[in-house]
Protein backbone atom coordinates (compact mmCIF):
# COMPACT_ATOMS: atom_id res chain seq x y z
CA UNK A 1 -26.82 45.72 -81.63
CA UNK A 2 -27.14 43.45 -84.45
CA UNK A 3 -30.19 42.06 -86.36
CA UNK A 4 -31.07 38.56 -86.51
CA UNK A 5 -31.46 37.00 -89.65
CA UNK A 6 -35.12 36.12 -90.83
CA UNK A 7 -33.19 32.73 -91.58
CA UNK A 8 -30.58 30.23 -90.91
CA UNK A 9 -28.46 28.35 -93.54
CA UNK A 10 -29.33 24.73 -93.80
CA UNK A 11 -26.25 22.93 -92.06
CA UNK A 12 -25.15 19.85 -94.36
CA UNK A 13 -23.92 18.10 -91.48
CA UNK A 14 -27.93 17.11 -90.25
CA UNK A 15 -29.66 17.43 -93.70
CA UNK A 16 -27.29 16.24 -96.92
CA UNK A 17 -28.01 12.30 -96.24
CA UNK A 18 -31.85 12.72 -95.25
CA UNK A 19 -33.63 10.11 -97.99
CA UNK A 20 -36.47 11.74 -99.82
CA UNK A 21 -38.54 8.51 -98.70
CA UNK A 22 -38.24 8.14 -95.00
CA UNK A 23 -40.77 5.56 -95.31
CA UNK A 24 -38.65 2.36 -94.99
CA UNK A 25 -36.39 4.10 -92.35
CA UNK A 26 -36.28 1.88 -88.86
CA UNK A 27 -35.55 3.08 -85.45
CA UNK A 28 -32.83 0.83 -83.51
CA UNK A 29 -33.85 0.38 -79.94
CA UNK A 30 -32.19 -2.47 -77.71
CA UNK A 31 -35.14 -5.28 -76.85
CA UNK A 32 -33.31 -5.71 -74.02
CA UNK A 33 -33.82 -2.10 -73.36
CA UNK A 34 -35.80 -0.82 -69.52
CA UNK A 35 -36.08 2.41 -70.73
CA UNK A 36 -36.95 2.69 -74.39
CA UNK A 37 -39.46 0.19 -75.81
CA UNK A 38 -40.99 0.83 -79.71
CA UNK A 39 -44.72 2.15 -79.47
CA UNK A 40 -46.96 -0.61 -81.03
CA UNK A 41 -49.97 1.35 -82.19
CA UNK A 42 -53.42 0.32 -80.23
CA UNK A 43 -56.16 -2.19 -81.71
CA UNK A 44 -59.03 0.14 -83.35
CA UNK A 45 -62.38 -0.35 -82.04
CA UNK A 46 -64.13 -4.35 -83.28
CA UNK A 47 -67.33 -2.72 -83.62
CA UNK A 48 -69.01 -4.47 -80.32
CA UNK A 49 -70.61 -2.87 -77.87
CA UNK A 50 -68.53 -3.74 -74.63
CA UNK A 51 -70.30 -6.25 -72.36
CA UNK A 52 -69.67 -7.26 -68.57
CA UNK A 53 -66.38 -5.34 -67.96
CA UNK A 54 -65.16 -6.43 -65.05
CA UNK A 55 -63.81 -2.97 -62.60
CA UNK A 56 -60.08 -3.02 -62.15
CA UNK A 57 -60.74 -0.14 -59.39
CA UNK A 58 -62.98 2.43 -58.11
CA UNK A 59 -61.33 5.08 -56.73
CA UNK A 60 -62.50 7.56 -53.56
CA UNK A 61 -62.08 11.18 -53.05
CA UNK A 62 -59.17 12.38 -55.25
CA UNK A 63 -57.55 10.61 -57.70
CA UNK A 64 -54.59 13.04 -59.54
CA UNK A 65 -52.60 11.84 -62.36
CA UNK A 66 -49.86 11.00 -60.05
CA UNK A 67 -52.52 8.83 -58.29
CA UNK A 68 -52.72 7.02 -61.88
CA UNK A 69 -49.19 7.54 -63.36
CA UNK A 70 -46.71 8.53 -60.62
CA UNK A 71 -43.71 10.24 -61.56
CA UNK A 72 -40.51 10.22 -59.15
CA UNK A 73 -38.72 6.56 -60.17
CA UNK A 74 -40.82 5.77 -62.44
CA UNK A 75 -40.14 8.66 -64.86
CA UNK A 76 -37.08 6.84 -65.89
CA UNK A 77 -39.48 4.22 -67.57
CA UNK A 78 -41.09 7.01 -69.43
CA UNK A 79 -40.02 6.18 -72.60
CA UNK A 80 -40.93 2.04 -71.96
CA UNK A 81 -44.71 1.59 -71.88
CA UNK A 82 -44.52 -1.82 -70.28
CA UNK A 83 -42.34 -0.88 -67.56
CA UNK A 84 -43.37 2.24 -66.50
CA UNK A 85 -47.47 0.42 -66.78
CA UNK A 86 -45.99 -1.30 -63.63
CA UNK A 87 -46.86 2.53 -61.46
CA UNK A 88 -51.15 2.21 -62.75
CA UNK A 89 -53.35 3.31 -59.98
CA UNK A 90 -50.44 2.81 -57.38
CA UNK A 91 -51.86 5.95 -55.36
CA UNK A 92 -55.77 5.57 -55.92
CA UNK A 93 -57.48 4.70 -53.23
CA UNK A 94 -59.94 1.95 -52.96
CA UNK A 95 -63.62 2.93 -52.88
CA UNK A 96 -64.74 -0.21 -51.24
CA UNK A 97 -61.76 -0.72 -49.11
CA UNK A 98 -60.22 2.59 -48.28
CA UNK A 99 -56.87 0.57 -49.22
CA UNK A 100 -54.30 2.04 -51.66
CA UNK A 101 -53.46 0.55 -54.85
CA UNK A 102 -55.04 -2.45 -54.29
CA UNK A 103 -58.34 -4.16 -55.10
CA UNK A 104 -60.00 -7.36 -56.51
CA UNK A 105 -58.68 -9.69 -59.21
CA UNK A 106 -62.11 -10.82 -60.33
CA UNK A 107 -60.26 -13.53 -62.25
CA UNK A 108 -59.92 -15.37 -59.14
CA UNK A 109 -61.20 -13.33 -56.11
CA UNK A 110 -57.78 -12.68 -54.85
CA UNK A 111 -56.78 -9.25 -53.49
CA UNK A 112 -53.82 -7.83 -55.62
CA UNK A 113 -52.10 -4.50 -56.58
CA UNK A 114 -53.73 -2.65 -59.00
CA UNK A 115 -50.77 -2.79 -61.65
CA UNK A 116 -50.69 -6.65 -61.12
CA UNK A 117 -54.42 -7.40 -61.79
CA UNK A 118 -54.21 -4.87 -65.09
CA UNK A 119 -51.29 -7.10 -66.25
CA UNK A 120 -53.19 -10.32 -65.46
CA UNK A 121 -56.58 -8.95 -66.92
CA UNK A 122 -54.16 -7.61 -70.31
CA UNK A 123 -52.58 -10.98 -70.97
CA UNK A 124 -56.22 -12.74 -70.66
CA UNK A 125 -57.41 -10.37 -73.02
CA UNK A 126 -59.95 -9.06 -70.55
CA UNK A 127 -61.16 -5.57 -71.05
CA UNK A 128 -62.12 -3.55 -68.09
CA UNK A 129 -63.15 -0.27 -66.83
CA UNK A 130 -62.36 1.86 -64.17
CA UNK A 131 -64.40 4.93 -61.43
CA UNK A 132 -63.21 7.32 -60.43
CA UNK A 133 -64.99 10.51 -58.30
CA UNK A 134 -64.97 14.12 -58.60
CA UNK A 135 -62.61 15.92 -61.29
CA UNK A 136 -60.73 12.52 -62.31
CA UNK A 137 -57.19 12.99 -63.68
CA UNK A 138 -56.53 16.45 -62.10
CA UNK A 139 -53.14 17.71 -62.04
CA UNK A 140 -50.42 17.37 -64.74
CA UNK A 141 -51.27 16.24 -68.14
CA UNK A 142 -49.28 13.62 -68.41
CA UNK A 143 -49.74 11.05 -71.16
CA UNK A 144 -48.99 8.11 -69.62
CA UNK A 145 -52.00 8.13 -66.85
CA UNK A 146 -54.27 7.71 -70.29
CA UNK A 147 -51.36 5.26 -72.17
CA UNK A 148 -51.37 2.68 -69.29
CA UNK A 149 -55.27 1.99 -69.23
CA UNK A 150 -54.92 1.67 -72.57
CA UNK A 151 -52.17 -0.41 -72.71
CA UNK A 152 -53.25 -2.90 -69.69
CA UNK A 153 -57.34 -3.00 -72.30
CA UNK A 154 -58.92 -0.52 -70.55
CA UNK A 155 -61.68 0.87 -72.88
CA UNK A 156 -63.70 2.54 -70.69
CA UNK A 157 -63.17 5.38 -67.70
CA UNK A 158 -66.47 6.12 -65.97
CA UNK A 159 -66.40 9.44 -63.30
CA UNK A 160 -68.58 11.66 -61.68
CA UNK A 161 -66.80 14.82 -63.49
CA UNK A 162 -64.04 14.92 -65.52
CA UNK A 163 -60.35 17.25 -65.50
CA UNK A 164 -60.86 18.32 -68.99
CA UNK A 165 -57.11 17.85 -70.36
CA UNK A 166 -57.45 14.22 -68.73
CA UNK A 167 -60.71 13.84 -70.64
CA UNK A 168 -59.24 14.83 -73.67
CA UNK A 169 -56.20 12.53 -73.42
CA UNK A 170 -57.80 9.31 -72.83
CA UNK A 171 -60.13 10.08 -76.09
CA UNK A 172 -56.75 10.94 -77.90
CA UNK A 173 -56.26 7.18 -76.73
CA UNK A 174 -58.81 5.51 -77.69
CA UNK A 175 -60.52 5.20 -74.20
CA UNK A 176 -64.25 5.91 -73.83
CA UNK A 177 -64.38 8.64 -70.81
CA UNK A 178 -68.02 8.93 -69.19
CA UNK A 179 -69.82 10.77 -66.78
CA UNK A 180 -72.78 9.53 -64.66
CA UNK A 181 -75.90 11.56 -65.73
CA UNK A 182 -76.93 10.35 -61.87
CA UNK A 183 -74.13 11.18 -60.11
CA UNK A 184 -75.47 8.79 -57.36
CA UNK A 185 -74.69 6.27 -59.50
CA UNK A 186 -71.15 5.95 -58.37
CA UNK A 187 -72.65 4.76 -54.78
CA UNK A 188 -74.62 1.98 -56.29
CA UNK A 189 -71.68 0.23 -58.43
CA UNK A 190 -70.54 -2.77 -56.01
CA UNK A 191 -67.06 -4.20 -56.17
CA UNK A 192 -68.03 -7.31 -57.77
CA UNK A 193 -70.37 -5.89 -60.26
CA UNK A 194 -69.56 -5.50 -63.94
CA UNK A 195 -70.68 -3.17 -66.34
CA UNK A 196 -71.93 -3.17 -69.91
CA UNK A 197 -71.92 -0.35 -72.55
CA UNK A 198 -74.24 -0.47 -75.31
CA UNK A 199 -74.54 1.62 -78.37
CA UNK A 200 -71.38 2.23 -79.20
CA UNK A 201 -69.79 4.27 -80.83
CA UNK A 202 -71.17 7.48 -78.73
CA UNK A 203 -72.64 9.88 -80.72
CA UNK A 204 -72.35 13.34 -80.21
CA UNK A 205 -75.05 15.30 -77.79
CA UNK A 206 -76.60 12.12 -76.78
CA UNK A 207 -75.96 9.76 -73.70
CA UNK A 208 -74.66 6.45 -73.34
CA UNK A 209 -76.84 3.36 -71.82
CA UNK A 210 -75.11 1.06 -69.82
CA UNK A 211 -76.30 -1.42 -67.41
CA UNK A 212 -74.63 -2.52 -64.19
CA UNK A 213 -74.57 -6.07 -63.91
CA UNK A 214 -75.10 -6.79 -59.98
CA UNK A 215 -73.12 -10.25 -58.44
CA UNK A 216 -76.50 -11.20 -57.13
CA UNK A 217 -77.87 -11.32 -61.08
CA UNK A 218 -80.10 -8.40 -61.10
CA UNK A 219 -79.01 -5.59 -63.39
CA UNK A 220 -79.15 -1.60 -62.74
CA UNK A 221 -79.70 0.65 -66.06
CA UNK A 222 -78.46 4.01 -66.25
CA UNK A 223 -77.43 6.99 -68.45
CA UNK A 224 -73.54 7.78 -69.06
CA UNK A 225 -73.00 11.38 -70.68
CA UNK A 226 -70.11 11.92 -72.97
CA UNK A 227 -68.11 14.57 -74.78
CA UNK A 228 -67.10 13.17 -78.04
CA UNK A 229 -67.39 15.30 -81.12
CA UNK A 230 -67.57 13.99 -84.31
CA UNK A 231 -63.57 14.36 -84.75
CA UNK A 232 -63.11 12.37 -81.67
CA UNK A 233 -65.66 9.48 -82.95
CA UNK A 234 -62.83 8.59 -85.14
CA UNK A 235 -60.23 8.63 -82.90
CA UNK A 236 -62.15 6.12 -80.64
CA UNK A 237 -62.96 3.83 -83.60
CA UNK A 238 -59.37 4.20 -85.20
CA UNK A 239 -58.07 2.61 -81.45
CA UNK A 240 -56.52 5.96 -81.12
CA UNK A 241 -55.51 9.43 -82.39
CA UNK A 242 -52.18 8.72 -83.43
CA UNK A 243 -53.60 5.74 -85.26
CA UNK A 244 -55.46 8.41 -87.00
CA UNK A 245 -52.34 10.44 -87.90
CA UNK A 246 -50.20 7.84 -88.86
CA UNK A 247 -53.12 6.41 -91.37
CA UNK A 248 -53.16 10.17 -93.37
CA UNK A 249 -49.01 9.75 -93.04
CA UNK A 250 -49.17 6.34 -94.69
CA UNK A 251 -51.79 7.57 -97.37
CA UNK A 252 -49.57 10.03 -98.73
């Protein structure tokens, strides 16, 4: 038999027009486009702790990333944020409801589908947070079930434990993923309430205080743990990880 080569040649063909400087180089994608749409990197942190986020949902029992992100039709929007942000929380089902993909707008009481109220909270600039239960985002790592929050201003995901990929991935976005130090905290969060996160950034090895703001005006403290390290501090205050990358990119 014959030995590979340690090496290939170089084939002019791909590599004899590459500019030194690929700096000003621009990718051409259609506007008009439903499956490819140009990545717009995410807004880095303001420094403000967030206040009063209203909850988009609060899911019950399991909630997969295919509960957040389905895949079937909708992977053929996987390369257009927008579109494919149309599938959030589709499958997750509703804590105070037992509905699916569905919950409250709190921008006007109304009962909508949980992609609908993201898009209506996004283009009010309203940020918002989201429960789920036990081992949230298990399944498939797929990107896009961290993406979409992010895209739709979802800063914070609050969960009684975490998948650890999907914990990972919405830090690499710029989301803030915590776990209840109570875990009988999830029962007291009403669908109405909002929730405030103080502090901020997290710091490494110590917990988060947040406060749940009750409809009826009273307010409920409690404890939020968190696995940032100092790595992923940055990632949260750069807006993201790739915002992060493309900074050191930039710099050289």
């Amino acid at each position: 038999s014959k030995r590979l080569p340690e090496m290939f040649s170089r084939c002019p063909r791909y590599t004899s027009h590459l500019p030194a400087d690929g700096s000003k180089i621009s990718v051409a994608v259609d506007p008009k486009s439903s499956r490819l749409q140009l990545l717009q990197p995410f807004t880095p942190w303001d420094g403000k702790d967030y206040l009063e986020l209203p909850i988009l949902m609060k899911a019950k029992g399991k909630c997969t990333t295919d509960h957040i992100s389905a895949a079937g039709k909708w992977l053929v929007y996987r390369g257009h944020l927008e579109n494919i942000s149309g599938n959030l929380f589709e499958g997750a089902v509703n804590a105070f409801t037992d509905g699916v993909g569905e919950g409250y707008d709190a921008t006007d009481g109304q009962t909508r589908k949980y992609p609908e109220i993201a898009k209506r909270y996004s283009e009010a600039n309203i940020r918002w947070c989201a429960i789920g239960d036990q081992n949230y985002g298990e399944g498939s790592s797929r990107e896009h079930a961290a993406m979409e929050p992010r895209f739709r201003g979802g800063v914070v995901i609050f969960a009684r434990s975490f998948a650890r990929i999907h914990e990972t991935n919405l830090k690499k976005q710029g989301l803030v993923p915590l776990t209840f130090a109570d875990p009988k905290t999830y029962e007291a969060i009403g669908e109405r309430d909002t929730i405030s996160v103080l502090n901020l950034p997290p710091v490494p090895d110590k917990p988060v205080q947040c406060v749940i703001n009750k409809a009826d005006g009273s307010k409920v403290t409690f404890e939020a743990l968190h696995t940032f390290s100092d790595e992923q501090v940055e990632w949260f205050k750069a807006g993201s990880a790739l915002n992060i990358v493309r900074a050191k990119v930039s710099a050289k």
